[in-house]
Protein backbone atom coordinates (compact mmCIF):
# COMPACT_ATOMS: atom_id res chain seq x y z
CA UNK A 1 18.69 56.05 -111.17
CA UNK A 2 16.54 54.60 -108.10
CA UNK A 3 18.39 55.09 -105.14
CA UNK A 4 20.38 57.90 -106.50
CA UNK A 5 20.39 60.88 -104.16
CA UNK A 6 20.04 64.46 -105.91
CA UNK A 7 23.14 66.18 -106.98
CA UNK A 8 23.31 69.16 -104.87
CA UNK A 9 22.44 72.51 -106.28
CA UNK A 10 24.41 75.99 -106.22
CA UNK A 11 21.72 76.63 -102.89
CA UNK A 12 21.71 73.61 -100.84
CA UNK A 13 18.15 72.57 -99.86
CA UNK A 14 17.47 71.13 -96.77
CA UNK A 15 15.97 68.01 -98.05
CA UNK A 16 19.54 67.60 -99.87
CA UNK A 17 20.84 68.31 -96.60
CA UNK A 18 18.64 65.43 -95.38
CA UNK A 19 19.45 63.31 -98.02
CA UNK A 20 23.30 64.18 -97.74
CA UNK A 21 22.94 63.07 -93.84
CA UNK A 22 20.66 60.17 -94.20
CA UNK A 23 17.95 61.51 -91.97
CA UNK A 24 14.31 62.72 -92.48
CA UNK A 25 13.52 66.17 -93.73
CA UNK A 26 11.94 67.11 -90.41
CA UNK A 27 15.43 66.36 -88.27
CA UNK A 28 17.37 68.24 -90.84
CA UNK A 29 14.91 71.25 -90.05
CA UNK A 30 15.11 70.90 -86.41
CA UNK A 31 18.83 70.78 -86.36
CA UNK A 32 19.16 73.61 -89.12
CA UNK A 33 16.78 76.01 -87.42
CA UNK A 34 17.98 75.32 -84.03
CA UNK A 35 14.44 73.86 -82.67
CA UNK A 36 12.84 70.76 -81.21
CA UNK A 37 15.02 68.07 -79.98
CA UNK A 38 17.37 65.91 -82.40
CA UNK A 39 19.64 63.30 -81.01
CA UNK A 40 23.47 64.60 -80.95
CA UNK A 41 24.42 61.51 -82.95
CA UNK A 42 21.66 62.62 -85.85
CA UNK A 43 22.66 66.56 -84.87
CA UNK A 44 26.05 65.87 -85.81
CA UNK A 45 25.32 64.10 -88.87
CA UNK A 46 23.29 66.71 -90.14
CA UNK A 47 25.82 69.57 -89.44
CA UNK A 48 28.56 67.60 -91.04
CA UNK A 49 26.69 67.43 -94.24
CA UNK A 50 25.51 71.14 -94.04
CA UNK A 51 29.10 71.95 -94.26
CA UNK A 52 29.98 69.30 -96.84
CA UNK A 53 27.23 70.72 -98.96
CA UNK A 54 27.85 74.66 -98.20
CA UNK A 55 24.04 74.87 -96.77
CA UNK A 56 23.34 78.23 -95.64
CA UNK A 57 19.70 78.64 -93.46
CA UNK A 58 17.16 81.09 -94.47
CA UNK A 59 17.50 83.88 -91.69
CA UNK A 60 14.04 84.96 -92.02
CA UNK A 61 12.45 81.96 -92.32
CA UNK A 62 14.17 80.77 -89.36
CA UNK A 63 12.97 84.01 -87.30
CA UNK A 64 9.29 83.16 -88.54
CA UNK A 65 9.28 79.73 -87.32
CA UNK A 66 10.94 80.93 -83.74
CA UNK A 67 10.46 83.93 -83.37
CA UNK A 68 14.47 84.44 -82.87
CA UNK A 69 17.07 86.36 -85.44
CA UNK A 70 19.99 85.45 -83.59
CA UNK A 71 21.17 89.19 -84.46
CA UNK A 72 21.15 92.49 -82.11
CA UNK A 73 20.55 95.99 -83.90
CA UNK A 74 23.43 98.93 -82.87
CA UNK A 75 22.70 102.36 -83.66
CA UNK A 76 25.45 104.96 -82.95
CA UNK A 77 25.72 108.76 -83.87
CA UNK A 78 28.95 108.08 -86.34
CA UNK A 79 31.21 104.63 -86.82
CA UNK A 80 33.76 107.31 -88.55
CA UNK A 81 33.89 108.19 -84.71
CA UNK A 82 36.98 106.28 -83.12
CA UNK A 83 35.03 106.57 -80.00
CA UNK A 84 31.83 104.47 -81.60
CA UNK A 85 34.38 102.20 -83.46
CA UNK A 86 35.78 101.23 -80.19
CA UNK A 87 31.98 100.99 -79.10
CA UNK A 88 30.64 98.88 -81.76
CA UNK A 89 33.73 96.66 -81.47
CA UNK A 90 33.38 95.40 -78.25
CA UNK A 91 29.40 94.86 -78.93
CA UNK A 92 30.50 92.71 -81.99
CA UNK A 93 32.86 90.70 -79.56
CA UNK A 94 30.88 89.73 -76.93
CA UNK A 95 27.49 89.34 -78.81
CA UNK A 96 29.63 86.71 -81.61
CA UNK A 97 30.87 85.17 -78.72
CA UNK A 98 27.69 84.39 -77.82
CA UNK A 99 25.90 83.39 -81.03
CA UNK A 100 24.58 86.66 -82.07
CA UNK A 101 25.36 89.29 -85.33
CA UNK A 102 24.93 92.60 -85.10
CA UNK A 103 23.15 95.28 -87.37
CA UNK A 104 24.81 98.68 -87.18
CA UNK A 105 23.56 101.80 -88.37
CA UNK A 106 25.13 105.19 -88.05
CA UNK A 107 22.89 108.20 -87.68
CA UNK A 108 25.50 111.20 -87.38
CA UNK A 109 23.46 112.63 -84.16
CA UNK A 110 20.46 113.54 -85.68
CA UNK A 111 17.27 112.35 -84.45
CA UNK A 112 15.42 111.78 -87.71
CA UNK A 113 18.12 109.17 -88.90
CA UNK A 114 17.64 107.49 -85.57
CA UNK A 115 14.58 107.12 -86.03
CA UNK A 116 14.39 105.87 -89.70
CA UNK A 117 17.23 103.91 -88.61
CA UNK A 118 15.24 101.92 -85.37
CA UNK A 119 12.32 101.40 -88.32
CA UNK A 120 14.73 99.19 -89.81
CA UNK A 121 15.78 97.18 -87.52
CA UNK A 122 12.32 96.62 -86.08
CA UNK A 123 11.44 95.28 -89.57
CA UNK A 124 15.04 93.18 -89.65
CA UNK A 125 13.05 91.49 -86.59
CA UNK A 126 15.95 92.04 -84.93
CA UNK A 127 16.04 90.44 -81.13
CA UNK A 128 17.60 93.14 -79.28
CA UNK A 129 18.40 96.62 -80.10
CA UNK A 130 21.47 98.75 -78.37
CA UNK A 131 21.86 102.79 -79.36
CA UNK A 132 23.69 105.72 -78.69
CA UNK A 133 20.48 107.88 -78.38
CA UNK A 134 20.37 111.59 -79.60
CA UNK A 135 16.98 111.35 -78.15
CA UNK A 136 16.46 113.96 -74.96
CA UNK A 137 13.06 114.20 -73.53
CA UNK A 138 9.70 111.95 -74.16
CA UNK A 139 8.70 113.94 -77.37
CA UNK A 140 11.50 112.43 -78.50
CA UNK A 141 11.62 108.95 -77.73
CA UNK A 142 9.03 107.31 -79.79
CA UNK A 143 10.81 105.17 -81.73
CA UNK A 144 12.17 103.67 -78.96
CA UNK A 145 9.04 102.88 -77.47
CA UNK A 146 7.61 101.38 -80.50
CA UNK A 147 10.62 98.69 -80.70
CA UNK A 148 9.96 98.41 -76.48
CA UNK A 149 6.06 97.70 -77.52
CA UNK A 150 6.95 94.95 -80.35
CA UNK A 151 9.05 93.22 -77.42
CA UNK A 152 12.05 93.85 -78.71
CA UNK A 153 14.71 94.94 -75.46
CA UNK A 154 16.39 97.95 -75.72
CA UNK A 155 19.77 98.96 -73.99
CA UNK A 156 21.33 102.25 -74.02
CA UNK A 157 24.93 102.91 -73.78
CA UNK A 158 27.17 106.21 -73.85
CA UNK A 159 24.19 108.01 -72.76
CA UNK A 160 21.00 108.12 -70.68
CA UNK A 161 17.81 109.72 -71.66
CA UNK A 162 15.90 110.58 -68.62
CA UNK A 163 12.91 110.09 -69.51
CA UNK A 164 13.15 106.26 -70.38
CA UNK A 165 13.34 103.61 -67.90
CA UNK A 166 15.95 101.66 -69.45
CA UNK A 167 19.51 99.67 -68.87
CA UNK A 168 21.95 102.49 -69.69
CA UNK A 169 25.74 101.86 -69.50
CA UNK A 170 27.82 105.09 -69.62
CA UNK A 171 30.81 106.12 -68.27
CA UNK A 172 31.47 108.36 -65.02
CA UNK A 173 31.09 111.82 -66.91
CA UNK A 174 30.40 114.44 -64.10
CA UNK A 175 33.31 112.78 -61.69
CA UNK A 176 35.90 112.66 -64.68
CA UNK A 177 35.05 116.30 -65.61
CA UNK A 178 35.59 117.52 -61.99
CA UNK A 179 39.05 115.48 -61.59
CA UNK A 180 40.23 117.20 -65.06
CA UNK A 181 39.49 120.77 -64.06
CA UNK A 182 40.60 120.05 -60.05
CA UNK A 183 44.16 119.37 -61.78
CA UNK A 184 43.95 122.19 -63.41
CA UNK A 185 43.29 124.15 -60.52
CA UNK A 186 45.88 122.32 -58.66
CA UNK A 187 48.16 124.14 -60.95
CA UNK A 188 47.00 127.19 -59.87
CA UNK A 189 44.32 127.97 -62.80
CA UNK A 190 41.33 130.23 -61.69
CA UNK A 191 40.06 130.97 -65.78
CA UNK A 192 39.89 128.15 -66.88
CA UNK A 193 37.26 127.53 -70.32
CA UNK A 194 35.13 124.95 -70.91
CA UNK A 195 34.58 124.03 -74.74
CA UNK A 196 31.92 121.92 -75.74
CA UNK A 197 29.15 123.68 -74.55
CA UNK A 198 25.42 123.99 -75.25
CA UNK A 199 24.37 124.66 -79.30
CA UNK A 200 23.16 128.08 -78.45
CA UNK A 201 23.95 131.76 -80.03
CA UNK A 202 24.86 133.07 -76.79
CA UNK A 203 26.18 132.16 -73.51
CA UNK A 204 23.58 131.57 -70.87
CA UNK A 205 24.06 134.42 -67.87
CA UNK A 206 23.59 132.20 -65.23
CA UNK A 207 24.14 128.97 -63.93
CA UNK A 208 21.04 127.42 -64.09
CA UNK A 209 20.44 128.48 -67.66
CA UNK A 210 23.30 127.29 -68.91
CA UNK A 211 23.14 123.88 -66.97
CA UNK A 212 19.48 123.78 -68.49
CA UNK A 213 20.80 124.42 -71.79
CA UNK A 214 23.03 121.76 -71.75
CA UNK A 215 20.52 119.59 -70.93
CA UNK A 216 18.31 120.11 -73.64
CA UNK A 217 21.21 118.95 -75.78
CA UNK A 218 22.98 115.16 -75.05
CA UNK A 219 23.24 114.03 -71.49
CA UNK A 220 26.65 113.55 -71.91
CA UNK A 221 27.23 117.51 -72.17
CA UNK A 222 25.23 118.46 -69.22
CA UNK A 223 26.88 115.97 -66.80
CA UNK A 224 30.73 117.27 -68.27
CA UNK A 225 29.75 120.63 -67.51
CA UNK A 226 28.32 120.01 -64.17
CA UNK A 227 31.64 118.26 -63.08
CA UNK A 228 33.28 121.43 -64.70
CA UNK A 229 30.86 123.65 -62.34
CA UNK A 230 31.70 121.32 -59.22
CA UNK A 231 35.17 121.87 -59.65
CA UNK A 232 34.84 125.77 -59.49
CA UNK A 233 32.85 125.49 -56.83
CA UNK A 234 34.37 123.06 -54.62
CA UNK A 235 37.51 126.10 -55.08
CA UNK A 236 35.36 129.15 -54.56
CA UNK A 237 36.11 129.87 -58.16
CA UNK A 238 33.09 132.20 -59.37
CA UNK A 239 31.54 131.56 -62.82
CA UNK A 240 32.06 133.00 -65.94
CA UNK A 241 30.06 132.42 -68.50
CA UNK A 242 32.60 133.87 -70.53
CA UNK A 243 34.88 131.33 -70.30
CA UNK A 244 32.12 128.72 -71.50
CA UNK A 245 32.02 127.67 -75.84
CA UNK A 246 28.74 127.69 -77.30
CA UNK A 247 27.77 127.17 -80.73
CA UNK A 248 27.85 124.60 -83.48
CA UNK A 249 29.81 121.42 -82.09
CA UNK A 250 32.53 121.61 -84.63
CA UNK A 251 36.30 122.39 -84.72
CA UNK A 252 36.05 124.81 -86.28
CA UNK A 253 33.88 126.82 -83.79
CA UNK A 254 35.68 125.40 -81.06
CA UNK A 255 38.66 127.38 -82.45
CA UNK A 256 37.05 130.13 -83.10
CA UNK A 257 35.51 130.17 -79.19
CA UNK A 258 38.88 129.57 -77.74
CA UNK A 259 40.70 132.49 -79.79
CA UNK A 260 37.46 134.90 -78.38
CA UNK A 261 38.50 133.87 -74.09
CA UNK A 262 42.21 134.26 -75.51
CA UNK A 263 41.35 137.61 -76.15
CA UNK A 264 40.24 139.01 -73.38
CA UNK A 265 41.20 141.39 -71.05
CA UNK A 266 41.71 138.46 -68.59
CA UNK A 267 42.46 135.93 -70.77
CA UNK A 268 41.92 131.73 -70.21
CA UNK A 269 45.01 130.26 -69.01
CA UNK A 270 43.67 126.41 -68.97
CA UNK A 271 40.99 124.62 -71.29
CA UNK A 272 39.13 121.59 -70.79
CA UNK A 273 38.08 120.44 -73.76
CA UNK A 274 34.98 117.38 -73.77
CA UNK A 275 35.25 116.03 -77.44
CA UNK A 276 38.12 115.27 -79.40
CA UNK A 277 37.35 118.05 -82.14
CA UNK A 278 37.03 120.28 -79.38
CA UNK A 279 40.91 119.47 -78.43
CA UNK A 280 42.06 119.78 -82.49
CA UNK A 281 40.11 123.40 -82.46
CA UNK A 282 41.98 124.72 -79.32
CA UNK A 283 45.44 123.46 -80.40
CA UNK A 284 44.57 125.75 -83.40
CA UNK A 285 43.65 128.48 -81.22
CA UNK A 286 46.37 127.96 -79.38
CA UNK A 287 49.10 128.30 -82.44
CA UNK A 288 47.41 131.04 -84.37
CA UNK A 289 48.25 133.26 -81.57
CA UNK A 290 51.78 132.12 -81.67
CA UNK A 291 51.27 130.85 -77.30
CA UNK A 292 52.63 127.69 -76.54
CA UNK A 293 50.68 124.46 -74.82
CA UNK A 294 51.62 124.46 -71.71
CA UNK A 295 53.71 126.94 -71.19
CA UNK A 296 50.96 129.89 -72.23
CA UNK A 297 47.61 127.70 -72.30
CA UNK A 298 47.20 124.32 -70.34
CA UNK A 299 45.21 121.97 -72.00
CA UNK A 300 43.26 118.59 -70.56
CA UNK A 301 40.71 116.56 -73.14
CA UNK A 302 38.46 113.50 -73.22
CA UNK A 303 38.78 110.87 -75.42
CA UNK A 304 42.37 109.63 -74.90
CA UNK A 305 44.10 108.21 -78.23
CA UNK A 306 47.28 107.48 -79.79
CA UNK A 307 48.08 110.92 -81.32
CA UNK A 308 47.60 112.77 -77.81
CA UNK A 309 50.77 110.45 -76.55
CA UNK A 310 52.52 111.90 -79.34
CA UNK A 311 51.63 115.26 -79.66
CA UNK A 312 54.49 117.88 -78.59
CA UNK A 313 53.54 118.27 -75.99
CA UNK A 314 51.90 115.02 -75.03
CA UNK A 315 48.74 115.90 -73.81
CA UNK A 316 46.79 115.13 -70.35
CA UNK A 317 43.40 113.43 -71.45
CA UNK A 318 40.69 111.32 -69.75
CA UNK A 319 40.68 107.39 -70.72
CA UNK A 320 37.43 106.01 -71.86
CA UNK A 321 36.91 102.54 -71.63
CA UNK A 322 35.01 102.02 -74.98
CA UNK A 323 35.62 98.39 -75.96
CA UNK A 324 34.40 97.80 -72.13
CA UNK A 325 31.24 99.78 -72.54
CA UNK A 326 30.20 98.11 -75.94
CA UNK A 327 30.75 94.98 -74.23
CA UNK A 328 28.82 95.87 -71.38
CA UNK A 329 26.11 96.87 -73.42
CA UNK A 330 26.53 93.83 -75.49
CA UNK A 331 25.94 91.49 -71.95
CA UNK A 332 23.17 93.31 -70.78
CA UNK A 333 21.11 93.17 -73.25
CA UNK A 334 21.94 89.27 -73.91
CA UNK A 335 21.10 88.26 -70.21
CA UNK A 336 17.85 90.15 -70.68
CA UNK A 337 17.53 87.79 -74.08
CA UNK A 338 18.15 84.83 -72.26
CA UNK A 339 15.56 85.52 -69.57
CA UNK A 340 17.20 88.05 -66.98
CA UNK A 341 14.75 90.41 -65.95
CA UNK A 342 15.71 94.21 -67.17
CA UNK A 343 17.66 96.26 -64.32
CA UNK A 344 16.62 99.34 -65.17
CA UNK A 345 19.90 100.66 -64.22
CA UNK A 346 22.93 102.69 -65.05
CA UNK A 347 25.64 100.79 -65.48
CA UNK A 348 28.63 103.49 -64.81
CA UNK A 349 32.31 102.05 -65.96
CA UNK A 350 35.12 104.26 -64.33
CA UNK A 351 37.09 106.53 -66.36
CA UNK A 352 41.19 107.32 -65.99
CA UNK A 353 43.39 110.44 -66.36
CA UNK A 354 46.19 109.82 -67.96
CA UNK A 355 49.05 112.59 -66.66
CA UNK A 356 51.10 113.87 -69.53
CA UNK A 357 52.34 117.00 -70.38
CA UNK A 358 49.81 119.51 -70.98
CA UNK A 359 49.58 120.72 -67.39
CA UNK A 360 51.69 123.59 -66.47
CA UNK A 361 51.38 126.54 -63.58
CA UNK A 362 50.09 129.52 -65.61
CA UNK A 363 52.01 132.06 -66.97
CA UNK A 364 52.95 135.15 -64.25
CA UNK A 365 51.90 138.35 -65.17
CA UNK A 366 53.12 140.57 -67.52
């Protein structure tokens, strides 16, 4: 009948919307699509009805028209991770507390699903992009460079990558591996293993080739085992590359590494272990050769969690403060959205060691 306005359909127009409100198509739009100026009086109108009507706005054609998703893309190397959980948690706090979804992808560290995986979100149009890179020199870093090229910002967080110029918000990873191992020497530990090294067959001879090693891998590993290397030094404590695991990062090479420097002629009496799996694999170690934590083996690992305050013993581990760095991450790259110029910076959140009961003088000789 004249005068009649349109029953609304299962997908809410927005000339229904219009109708609904009592305004013109072209105010609905505005108000719907977040652009050009509408009154608050006629905003508020047209909202109300949206709701009333269950309107939901066309995403993409909304980016088309302005050129803004309202949505950041997260890539991390595995949101089975509690670590990255924590990560991509506080990036979905902050960025919904400012307007903003978020896209995550996991790409379970390997460079090729990174890469697929920034394609995506560079066709999602997505505004911002924030990743846990796996990326480690500039042969590797194109993807990144193509999102940089289409405009869209990129932040990194957990780790740097040298050869990018970029926002990076990690933690304090060389000073927190140095304060581990100096408590460990403070016990009176002079072999002390690292595990978590570099992905090679065999253990560098020197120094410098197993710092460069490292480095060819994630930054994260090469700044651990420089604090690890500091620590030695700073004690006159000569190397060993011995006491160093290399290999597949897994637990169940990390076990296998630990039982080899528990069977040697001068045997590891300490562990610092830079991964959670890398803990799991030494406890292993540790009980297949019937020694005790920490009365035979002190242990100290990163990644502090529920289960290490209950372990028997509880065990001494180094604090991240995840929610804080995908939060971090999360305002940095907003502020650059909203018209901050980029830093260029790294962004380094402070670490803590939490003092349990892994820690022990080592055993006296037999």
């Amino acid at each position: 009948m004249p005068g009649e306005r349109p029953r609304p359909s299962a997908s809410p127009t927005i000339s229904e919307v219009a109708a609904e409100a009592g305004v013109g198509r072209a105010t609905a739009a505005r108000t719907l699509g977040g652009y050009g100026y509408v009154s608050p009086e006629l905003k508020e109108r047209v909202l109300a009805a949206a709701e009333k009507l269950g309107y939901r706005a066309n995403a993409l054609a909304r980016s088309m028209s302005t050129g803004v998703t309202h949505t950041l893309g997260v890539i991390v190397a595995d949101i089975g991770n509690p670590f990255f959980a924590g990560v991509v948690r506080g990036i979905c706090d902050t960025s919904r507390a400012r307007g903003f979804d978020t896209l995550v992808v996991s790409t379970y560290e390997r460079l090729d699903e990174e890469v697929a995986a920034a394609n995506v979100l560079i066709d999602k149009r997505v505004d911002g992009i924030i990743v846990a890179s796996a990326a480690v020199d500039r042969s590797s870093v194109g993807h990144i460079r193509t999102a940089l090229d289409r405009g869209i910002p990129v932040v990194l967080v957990d780790r740097a990558v040298p050869s990018l110029d970029l926002d990076a918000v990690v933690i304090d990873n060389r000073d927190a591996a140095r304060e581990a191992v100096e408590k460990l020497i403070a016990a009176g530990h002079r072999r002390i293993g690292f595990v978590w090294g570099p992905p090679v067959d065999k253990a560098p001879a020197t120094r410098r080739e197993l710092i460069a090693a490292a480095s060819r891998n994630l930054w994260t590993d090469g700044e651990r085992l420089r604090g690890y290397l500091d620590a030695l030094d700073d004690a006159g404590i000569p190397f060993d590359p011995e006491l160093v695991m290399v290999g597949p990062k897994v637990e169940e090479r990390a076990a296998r590494e630990v039982a080899r420097m528990l069977g040697l002629p001068d045997r590891v009496t300490a562990l610092f272990c830079t991964e959670t799996d890398g803990v799991t694999g030494a406890l292993r170690a540790i009980r297949a050769r019937e020694l005790s934590c920490p009365g035979d083996v002190s242990l100290i690992g990163f990644d502090d969690s529920a289960w290490a305050a209950v372990m028997v013993p509880p065990l001494t581990m180094i604090e991240q403060p995840v929610q804080q760095l995908g939060s971090t991450a999360a305002e940095v790259l907003l502020d650059v959205l909203a018209g901050a110029e980029p830093r260029r910076a790294m962004h380094t959140l402070r670490t803590r060691l939490v003092d349990r009961s892994s820690v022990a003088p080592p055993p006296a000789p037999a």
